[in-house]
Protein backbone atom coordinates (compact mmCIF):
# COMPACT_ATOMS: atom_id res chain seq x y z
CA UNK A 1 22.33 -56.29 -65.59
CA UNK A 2 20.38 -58.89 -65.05
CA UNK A 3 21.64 -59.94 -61.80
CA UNK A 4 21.35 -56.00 -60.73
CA UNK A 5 17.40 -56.23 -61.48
CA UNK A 6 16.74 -59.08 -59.75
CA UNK A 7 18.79 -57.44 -56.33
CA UNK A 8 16.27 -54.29 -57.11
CA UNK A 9 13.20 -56.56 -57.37
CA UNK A 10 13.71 -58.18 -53.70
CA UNK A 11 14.76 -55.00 -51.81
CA UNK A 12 12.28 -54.14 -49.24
CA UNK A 13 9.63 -51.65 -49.21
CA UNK A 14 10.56 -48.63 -47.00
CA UNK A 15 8.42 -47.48 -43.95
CA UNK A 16 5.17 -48.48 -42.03
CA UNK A 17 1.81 -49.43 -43.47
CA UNK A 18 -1.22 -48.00 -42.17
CA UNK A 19 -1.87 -50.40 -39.93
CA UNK A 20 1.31 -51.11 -37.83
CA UNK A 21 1.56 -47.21 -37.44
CA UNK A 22 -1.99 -47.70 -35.62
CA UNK A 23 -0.87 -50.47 -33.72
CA UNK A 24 1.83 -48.62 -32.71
CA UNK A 25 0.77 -45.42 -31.35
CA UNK A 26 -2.28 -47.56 -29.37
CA UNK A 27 0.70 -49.57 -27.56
CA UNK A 28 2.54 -46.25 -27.04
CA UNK A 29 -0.96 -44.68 -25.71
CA UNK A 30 -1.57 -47.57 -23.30
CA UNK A 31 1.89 -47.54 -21.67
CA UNK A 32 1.78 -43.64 -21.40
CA UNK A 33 -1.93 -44.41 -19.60
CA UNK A 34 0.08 -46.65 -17.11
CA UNK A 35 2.38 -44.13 -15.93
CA UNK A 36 -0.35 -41.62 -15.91
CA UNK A 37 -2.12 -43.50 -13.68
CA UNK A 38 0.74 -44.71 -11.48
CA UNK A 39 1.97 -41.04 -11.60
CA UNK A 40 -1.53 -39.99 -10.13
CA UNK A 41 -2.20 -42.09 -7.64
CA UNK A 42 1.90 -41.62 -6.15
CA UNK A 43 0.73 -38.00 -6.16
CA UNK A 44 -2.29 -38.51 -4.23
CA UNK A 45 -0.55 -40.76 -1.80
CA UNK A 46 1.95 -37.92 -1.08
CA UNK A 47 -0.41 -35.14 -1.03
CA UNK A 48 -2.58 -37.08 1.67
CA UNK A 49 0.12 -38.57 3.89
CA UNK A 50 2.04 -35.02 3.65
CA UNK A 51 -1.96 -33.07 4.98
CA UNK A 52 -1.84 -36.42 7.31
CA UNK A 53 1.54 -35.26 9.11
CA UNK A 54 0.86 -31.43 8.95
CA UNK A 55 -2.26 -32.77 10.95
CA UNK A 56 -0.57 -35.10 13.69
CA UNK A 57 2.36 -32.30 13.93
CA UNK A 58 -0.53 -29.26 15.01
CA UNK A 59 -2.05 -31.98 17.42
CA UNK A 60 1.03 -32.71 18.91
CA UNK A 61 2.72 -28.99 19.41
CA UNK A 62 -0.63 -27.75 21.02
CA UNK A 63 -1.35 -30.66 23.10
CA UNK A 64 2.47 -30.51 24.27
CA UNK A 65 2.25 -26.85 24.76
CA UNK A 66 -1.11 -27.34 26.72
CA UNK A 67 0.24 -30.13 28.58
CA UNK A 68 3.58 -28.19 29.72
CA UNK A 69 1.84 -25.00 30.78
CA UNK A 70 -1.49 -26.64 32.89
CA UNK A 71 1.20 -28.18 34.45
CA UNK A 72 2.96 -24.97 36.24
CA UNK A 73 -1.27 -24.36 37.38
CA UNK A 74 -0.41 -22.55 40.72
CA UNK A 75 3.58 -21.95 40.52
CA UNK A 76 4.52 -18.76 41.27
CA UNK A 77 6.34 -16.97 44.45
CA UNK A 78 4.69 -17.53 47.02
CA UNK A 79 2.28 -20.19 45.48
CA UNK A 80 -0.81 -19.53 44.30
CA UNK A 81 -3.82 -19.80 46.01
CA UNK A 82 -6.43 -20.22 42.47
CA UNK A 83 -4.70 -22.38 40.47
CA UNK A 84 -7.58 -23.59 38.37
CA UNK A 85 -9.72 -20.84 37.43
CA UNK A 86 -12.04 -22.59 35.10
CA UNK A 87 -12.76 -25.91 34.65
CA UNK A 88 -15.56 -27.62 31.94
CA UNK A 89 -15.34 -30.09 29.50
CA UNK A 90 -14.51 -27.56 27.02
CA UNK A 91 -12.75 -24.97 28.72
CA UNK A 92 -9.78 -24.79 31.23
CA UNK A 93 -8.05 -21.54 32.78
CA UNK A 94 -5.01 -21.35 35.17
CA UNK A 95 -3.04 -19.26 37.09
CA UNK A 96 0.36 -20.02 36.70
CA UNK A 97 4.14 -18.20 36.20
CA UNK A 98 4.77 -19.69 33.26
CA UNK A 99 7.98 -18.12 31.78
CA UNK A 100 9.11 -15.84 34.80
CA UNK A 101 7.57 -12.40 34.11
CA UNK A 102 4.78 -13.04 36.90
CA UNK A 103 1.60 -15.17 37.40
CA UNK A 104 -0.60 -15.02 34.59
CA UNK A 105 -4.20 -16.18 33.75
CA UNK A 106 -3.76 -18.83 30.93
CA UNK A 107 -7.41 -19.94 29.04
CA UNK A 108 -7.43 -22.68 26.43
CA UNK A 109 -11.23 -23.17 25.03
CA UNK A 110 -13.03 -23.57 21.43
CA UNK A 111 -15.04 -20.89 22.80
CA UNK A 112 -15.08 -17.41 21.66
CA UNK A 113 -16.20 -14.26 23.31
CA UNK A 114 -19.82 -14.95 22.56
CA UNK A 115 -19.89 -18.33 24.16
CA UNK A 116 -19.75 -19.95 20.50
CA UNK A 117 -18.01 -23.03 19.74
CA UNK A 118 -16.72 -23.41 16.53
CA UNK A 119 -13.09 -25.21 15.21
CA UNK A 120 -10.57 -22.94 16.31
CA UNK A 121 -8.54 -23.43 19.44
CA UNK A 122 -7.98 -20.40 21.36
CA UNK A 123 -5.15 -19.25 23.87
CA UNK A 124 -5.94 -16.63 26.04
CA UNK A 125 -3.52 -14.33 28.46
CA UNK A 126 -5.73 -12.21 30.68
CA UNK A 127 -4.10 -8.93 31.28
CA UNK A 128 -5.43 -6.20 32.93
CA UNK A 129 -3.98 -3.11 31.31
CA UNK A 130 -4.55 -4.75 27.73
CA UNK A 131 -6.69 -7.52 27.58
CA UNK A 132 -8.76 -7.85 30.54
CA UNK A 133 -10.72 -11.26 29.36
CA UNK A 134 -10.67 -14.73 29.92
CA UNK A 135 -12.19 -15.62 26.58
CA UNK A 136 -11.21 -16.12 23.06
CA UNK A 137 -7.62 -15.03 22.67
CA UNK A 138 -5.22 -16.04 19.92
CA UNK A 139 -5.87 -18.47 17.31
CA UNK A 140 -3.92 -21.30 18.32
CA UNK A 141 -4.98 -24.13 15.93
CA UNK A 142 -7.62 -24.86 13.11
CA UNK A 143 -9.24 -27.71 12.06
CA UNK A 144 -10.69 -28.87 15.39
CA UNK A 145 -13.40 -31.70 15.94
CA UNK A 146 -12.98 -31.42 19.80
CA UNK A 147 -11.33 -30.00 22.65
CA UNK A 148 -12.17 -31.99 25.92
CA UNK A 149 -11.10 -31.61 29.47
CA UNK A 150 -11.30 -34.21 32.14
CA UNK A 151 -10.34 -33.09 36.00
CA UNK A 152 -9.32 -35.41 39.14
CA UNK A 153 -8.82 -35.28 42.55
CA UNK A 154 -5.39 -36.45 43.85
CA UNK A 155 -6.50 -40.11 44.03
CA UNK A 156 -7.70 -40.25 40.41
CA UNK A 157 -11.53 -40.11 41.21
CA UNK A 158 -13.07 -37.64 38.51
CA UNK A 159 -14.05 -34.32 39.67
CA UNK A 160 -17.66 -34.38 39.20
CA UNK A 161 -18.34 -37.75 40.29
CA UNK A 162 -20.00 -39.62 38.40
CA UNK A 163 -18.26 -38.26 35.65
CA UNK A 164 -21.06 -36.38 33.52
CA UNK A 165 -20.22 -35.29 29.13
CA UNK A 166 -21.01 -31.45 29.90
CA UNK A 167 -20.39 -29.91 33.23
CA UNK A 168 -18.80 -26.80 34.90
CA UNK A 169 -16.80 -27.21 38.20
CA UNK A 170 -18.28 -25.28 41.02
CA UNK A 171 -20.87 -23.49 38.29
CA UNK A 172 -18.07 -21.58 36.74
CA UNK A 173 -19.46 -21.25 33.41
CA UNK A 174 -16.48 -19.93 30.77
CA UNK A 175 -16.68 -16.06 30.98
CA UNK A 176 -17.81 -13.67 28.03
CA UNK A 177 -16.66 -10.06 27.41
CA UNK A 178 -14.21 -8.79 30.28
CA UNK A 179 -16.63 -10.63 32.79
CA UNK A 180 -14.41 -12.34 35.64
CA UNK A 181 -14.61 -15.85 36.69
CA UNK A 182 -15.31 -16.50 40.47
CA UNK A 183 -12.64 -17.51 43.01
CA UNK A 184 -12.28 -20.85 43.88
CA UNK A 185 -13.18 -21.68 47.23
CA UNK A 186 -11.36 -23.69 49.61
CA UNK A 187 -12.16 -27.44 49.51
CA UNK A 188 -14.54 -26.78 46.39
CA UNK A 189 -14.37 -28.38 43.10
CA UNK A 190 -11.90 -26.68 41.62
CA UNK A 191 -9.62 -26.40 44.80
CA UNK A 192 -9.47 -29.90 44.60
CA UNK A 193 -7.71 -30.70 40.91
CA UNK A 194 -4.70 -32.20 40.91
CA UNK A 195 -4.45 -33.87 37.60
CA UNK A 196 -6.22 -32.78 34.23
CA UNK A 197 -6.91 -35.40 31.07
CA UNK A 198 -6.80 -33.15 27.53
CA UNK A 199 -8.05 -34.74 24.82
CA UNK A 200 -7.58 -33.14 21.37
CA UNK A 201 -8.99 -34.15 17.83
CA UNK A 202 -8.18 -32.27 14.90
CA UNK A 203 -8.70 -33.36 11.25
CA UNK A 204 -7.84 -32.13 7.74
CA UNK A 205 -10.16 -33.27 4.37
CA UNK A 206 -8.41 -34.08 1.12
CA UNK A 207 -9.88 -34.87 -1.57
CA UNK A 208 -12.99 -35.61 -0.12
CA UNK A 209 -11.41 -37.39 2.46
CA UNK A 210 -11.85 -36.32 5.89
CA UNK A 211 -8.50 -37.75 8.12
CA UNK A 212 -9.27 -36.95 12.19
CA UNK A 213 -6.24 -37.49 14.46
CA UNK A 214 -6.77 -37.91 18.09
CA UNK A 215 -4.01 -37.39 21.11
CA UNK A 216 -4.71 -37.47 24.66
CA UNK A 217 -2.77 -36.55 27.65
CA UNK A 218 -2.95 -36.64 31.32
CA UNK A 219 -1.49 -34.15 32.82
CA UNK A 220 -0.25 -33.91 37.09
CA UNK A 221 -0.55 -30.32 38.33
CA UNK A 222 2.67 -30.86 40.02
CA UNK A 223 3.00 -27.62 42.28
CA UNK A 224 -0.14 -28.84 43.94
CA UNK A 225 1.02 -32.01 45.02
CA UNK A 226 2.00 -32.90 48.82
């Protein structure tokens, strides 16, 4: 009996004080803050490359689409005699078979049919029966800082020259309403582009965090060439 009482007298007490259950749930509270926070800023990471691709992928289809169809300026059968319809820094329109239903006038600009700039990139298809304009058009891409166009004669001297930030080749301003741009005449400005430089910025904010992309192109009107 004896013997018993003393085994009863040195068992353990059962459980956690006060104390170590405090200590415990502040370790378990500072690891779960870790994670949180590693958690978080993993999210943020994806969320910002992921708007950081969506933004260089936009850029790149309409600068590639640009690019492919400003080069065709003047193909048709026979060949065109007004290739390059308009031609600013902001604004460029062609005339050009692009897909094999007949010469079309093509019109990329930020430009709407009021003359205002704002961040929308617009592709316009003049057509006479249904859309008889060579301004605004369809919304092509958002989020745009700027839209510039560079033009150049065949041996790469800039059409004007010196090369000026604003101008409009041969005083072809970019059209409003169903108002029609001027044809070019022979041995003028715009007769004379053979290559065009398209420089694109577009940019997407996250978070506060404004993330421009930039692509350029050069593009050789390659139906104009000798």
């Amino acid at each position: 009996m004896l013997a018993g009482r003393m085994r009863l007298r040195h068992r353990s007490p059962a459980g956690f004080t006060m104390m170590e259950a405090m200590v415990a749930t502040s370790i378990f509270l500072v690891v779960m803050y870790g994670v949180y926070v590693i958690y978080d800023v993993g999210e943020k990471n994806y969320v910002r490359g992921s708007r950081k691709w969506d933004v260089q992928s936009q850029a790149r289809v309409a600068i590639e689409r640009m690019a492919r169809e400003t080069r065709m300026a003047g193909h048709a059968s026979p060949k065109l005699t007004d290739p390059i319809v308009i031609a600013t820094n902001d604004t460029l329109a062609f005339h050009a078979d692009t897909d094999g239903s007949g010469a079309k006038y093509i019109t990329y600009s930020r430009r709407d049919c009021s003359g205002n700039i704002g961040t929308t990139l617009f592709r316009n298809v003049y057509d006479a029966a249904t859309n008889a304009r060579y301004c605004g058009g369809d919304a092509f891409i958002d989020n745009i800082n700027s839209l510039t166009f560079t033009f150049y004669e065949l041996n790469n001297v800039s059409i004007p020259y010196p090369l000026t930030s604003t101008y409009q080749l041969d005083s072809q301003a970019p059209t409003t309403g169903t108002a029609a741009p001027t044809t070019p005449a022979a041995a003028g400005q715009r007769d004379r582009v053979r290559q065009v430089k398209i420089t694109l910025t577009v940019s997407e904010t996250t978070g506060g965090t404004t993330m421009p992309f930039t692509l350029s192109t050069d593009v050789a009107l390659r139906n104009l060439l000798p």
